[in-house]
N, C-alpha and C. Protein backbone atom coordinates (compact mmCIF):
# COMPACT_ATOMS: atom_id res chain seq x y z
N UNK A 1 -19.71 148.10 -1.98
CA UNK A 1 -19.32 149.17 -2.87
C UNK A 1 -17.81 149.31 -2.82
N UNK A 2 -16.98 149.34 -4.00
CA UNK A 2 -15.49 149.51 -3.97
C UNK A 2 -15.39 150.28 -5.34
N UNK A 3 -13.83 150.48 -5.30
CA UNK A 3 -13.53 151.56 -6.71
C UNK A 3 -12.75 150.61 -7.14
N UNK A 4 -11.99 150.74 -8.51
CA UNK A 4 -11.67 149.62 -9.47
C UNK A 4 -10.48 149.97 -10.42
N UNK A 5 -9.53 149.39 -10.50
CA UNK A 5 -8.38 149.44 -11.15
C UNK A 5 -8.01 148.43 -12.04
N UNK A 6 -8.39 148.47 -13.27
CA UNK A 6 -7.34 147.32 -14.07
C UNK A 6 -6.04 147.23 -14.95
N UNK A 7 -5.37 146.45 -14.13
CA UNK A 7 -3.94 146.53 -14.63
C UNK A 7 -3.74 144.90 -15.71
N UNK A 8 -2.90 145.75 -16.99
CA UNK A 8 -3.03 144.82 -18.37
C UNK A 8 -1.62 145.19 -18.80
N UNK A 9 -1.17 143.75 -19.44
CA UNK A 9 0.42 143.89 -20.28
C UNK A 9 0.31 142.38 -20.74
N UNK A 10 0.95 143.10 -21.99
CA UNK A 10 0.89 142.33 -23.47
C UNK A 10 2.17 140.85 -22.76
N UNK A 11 2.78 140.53 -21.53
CA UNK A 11 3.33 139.89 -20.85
C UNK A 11 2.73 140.15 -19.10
N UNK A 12 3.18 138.70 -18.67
CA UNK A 12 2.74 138.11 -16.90
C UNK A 12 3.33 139.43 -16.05
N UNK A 13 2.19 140.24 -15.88
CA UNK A 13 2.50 140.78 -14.68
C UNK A 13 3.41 140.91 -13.09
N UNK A 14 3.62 141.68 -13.17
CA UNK A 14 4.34 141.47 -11.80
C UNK A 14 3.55 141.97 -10.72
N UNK A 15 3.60 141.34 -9.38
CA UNK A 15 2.92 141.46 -7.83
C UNK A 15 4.49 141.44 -6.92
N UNK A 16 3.82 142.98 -6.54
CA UNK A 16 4.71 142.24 -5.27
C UNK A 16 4.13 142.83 -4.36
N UNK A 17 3.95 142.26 -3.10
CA UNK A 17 3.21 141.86 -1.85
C UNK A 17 2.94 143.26 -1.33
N UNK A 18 2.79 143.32 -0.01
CA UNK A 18 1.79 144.27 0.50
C UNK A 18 3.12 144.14 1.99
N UNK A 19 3.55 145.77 2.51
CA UNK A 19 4.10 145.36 3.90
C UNK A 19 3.10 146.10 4.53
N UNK A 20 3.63 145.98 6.02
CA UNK A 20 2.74 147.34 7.06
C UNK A 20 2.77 148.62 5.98
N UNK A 21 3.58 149.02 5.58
CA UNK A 21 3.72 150.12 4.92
C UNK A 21 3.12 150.91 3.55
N UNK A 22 3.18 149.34 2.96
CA UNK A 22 2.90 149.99 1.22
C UNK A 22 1.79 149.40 0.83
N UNK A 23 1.09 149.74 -0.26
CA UNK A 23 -0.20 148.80 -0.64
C UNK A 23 0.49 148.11 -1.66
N UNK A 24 0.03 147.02 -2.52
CA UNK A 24 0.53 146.11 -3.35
C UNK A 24 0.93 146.89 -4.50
N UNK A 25 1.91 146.81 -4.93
CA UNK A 25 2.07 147.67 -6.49
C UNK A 25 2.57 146.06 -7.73
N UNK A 26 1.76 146.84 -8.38
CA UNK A 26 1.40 145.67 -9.91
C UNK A 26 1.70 146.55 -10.81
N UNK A 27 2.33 145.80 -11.57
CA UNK A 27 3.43 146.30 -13.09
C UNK A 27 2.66 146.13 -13.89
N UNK A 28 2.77 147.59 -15.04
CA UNK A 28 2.34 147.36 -16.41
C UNK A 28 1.21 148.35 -16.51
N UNK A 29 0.35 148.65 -17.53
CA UNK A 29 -0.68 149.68 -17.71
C UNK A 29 -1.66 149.50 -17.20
N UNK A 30 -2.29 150.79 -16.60
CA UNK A 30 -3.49 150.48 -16.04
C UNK A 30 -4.77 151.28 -16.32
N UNK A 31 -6.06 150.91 -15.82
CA UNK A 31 -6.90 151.52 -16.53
C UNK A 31 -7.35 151.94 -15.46
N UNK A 32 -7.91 153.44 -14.65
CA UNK A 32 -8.53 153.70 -13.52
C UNK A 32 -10.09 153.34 -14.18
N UNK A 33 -10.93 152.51 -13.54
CA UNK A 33 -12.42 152.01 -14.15
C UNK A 33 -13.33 153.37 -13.23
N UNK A 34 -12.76 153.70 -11.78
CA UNK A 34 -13.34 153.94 -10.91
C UNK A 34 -13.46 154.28 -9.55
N UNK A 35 -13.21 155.46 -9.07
CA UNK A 35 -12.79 156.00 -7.40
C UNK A 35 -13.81 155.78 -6.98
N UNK A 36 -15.09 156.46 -7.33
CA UNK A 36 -16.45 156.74 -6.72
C UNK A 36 -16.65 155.19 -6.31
N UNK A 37 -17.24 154.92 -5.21
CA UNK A 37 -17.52 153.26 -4.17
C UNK A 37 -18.83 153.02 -5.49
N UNK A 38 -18.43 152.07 -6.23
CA UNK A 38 -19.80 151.58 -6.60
C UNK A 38 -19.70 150.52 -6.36
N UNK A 39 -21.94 149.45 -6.85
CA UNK A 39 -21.31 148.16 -6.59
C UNK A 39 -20.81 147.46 -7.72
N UNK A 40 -21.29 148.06 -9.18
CA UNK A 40 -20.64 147.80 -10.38
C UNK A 40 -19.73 148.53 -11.07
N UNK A 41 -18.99 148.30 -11.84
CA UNK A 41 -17.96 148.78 -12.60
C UNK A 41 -18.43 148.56 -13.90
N UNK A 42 -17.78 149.58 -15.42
CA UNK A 42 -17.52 149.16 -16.97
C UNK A 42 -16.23 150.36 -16.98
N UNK A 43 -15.07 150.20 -17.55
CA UNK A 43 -14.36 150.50 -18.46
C UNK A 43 -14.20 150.12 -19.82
N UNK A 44 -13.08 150.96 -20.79
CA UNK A 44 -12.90 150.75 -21.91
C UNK A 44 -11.71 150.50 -21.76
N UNK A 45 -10.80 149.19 -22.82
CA UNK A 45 -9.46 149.77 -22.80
C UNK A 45 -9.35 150.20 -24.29
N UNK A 46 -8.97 150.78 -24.69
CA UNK A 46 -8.28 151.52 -25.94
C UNK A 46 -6.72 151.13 -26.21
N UNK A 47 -6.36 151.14 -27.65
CA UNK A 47 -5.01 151.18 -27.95
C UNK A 47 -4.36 149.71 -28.14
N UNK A 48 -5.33 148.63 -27.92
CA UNK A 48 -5.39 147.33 -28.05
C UNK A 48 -4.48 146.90 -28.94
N UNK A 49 -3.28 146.08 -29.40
CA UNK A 49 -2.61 145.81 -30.74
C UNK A 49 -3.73 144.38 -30.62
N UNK A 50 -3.73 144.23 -32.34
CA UNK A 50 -4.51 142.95 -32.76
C UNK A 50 -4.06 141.51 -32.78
N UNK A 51 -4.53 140.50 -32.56
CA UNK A 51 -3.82 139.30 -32.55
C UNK A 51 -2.64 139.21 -31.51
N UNK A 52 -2.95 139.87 -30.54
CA UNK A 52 -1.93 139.58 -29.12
C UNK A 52 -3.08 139.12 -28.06
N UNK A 53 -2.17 138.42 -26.86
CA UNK A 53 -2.43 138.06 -25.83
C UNK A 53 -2.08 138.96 -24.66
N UNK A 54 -3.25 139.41 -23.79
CA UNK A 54 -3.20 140.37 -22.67
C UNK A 54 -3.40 139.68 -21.37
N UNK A 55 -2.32 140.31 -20.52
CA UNK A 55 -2.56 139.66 -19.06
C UNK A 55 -3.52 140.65 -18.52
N UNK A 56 -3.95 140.32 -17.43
CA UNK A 56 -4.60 141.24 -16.75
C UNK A 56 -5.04 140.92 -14.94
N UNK A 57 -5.21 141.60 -14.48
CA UNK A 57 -5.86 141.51 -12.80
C UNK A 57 -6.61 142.76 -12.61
N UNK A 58 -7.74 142.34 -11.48
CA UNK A 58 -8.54 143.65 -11.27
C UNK A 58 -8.14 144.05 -9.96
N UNK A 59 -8.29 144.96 -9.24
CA UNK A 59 -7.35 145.54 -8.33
C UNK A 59 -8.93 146.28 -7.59
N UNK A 60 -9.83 145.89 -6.47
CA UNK A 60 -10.88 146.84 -5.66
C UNK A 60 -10.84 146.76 -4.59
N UNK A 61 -10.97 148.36 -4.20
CA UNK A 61 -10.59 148.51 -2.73
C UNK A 61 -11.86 149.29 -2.16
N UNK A 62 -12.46 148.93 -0.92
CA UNK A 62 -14.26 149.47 -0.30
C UNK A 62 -13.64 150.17 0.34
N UNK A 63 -14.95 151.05 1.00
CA UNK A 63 -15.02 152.33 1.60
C UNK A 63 -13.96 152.23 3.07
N UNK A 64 -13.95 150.58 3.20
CA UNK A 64 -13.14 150.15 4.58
C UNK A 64 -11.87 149.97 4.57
N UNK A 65 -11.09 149.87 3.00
CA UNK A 65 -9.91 149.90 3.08
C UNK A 65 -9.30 148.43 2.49
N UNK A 66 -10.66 147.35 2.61
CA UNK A 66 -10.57 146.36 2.16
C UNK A 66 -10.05 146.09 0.79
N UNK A 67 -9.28 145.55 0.26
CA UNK A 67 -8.32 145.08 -0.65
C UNK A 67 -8.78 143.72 -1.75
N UNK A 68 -8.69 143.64 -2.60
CA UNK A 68 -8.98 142.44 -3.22
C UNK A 68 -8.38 142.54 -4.74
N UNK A 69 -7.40 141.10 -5.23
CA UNK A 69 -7.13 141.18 -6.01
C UNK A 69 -7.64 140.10 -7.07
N UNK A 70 -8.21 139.86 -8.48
CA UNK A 70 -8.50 138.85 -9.09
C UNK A 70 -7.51 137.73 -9.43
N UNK A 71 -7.25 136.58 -9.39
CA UNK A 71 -6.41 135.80 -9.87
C UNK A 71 -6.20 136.28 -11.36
N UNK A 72 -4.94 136.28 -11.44
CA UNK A 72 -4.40 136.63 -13.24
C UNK A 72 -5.01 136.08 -14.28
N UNK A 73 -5.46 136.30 -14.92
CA UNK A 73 -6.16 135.89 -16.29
C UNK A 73 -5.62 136.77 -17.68
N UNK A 74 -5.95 135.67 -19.21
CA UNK A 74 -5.51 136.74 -20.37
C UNK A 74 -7.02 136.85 -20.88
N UNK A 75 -6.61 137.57 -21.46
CA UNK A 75 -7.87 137.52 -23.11
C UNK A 75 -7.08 137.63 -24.12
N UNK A 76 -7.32 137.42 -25.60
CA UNK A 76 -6.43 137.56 -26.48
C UNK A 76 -7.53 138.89 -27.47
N UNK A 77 -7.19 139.32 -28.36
CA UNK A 77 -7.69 140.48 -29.40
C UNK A 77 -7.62 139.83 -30.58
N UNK A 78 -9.11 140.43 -31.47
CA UNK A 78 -8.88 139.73 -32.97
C UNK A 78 -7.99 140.55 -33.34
């Protein structure tokens, strides 16, 4: 069970790393999908422009603190 964040921009995202200190912060808009620990997720995104290409990564973190990020991927919009 984890909660779910997806972060999307109409350009390649930015990562930058994780210290003792900070959790990873990723550039660009994001969609909260989900706090409550589930084991599935659905969001919507809204506000889509047409005929563009979207980056995106999913961002879930479990009840333990555990971390996980998706390798970058696009989708494009009719």
């Amino acid at each position: 069970f984890a909660s779910a964040i997806v972060y999307y921009s109409t350009s390649p995202l930015s990562m930058i790393e994780a210290s003792s200190n900070t959790a990873v912060t990723i550039g660009g808009n994001s969609l909260l999908v989900n706090t409550n620990l589930q084991a599935s997720h659905s969001g919507t995104l809204t506000g889509l422009a047409g005929n563009t290409t979207y980056y995106y990564v999913v961002y879930v973190k479990d009840g333990s603190g555990n971390e996980n990020i998706t390798w970058p991927s696009t989708f494009k919009t009719n």
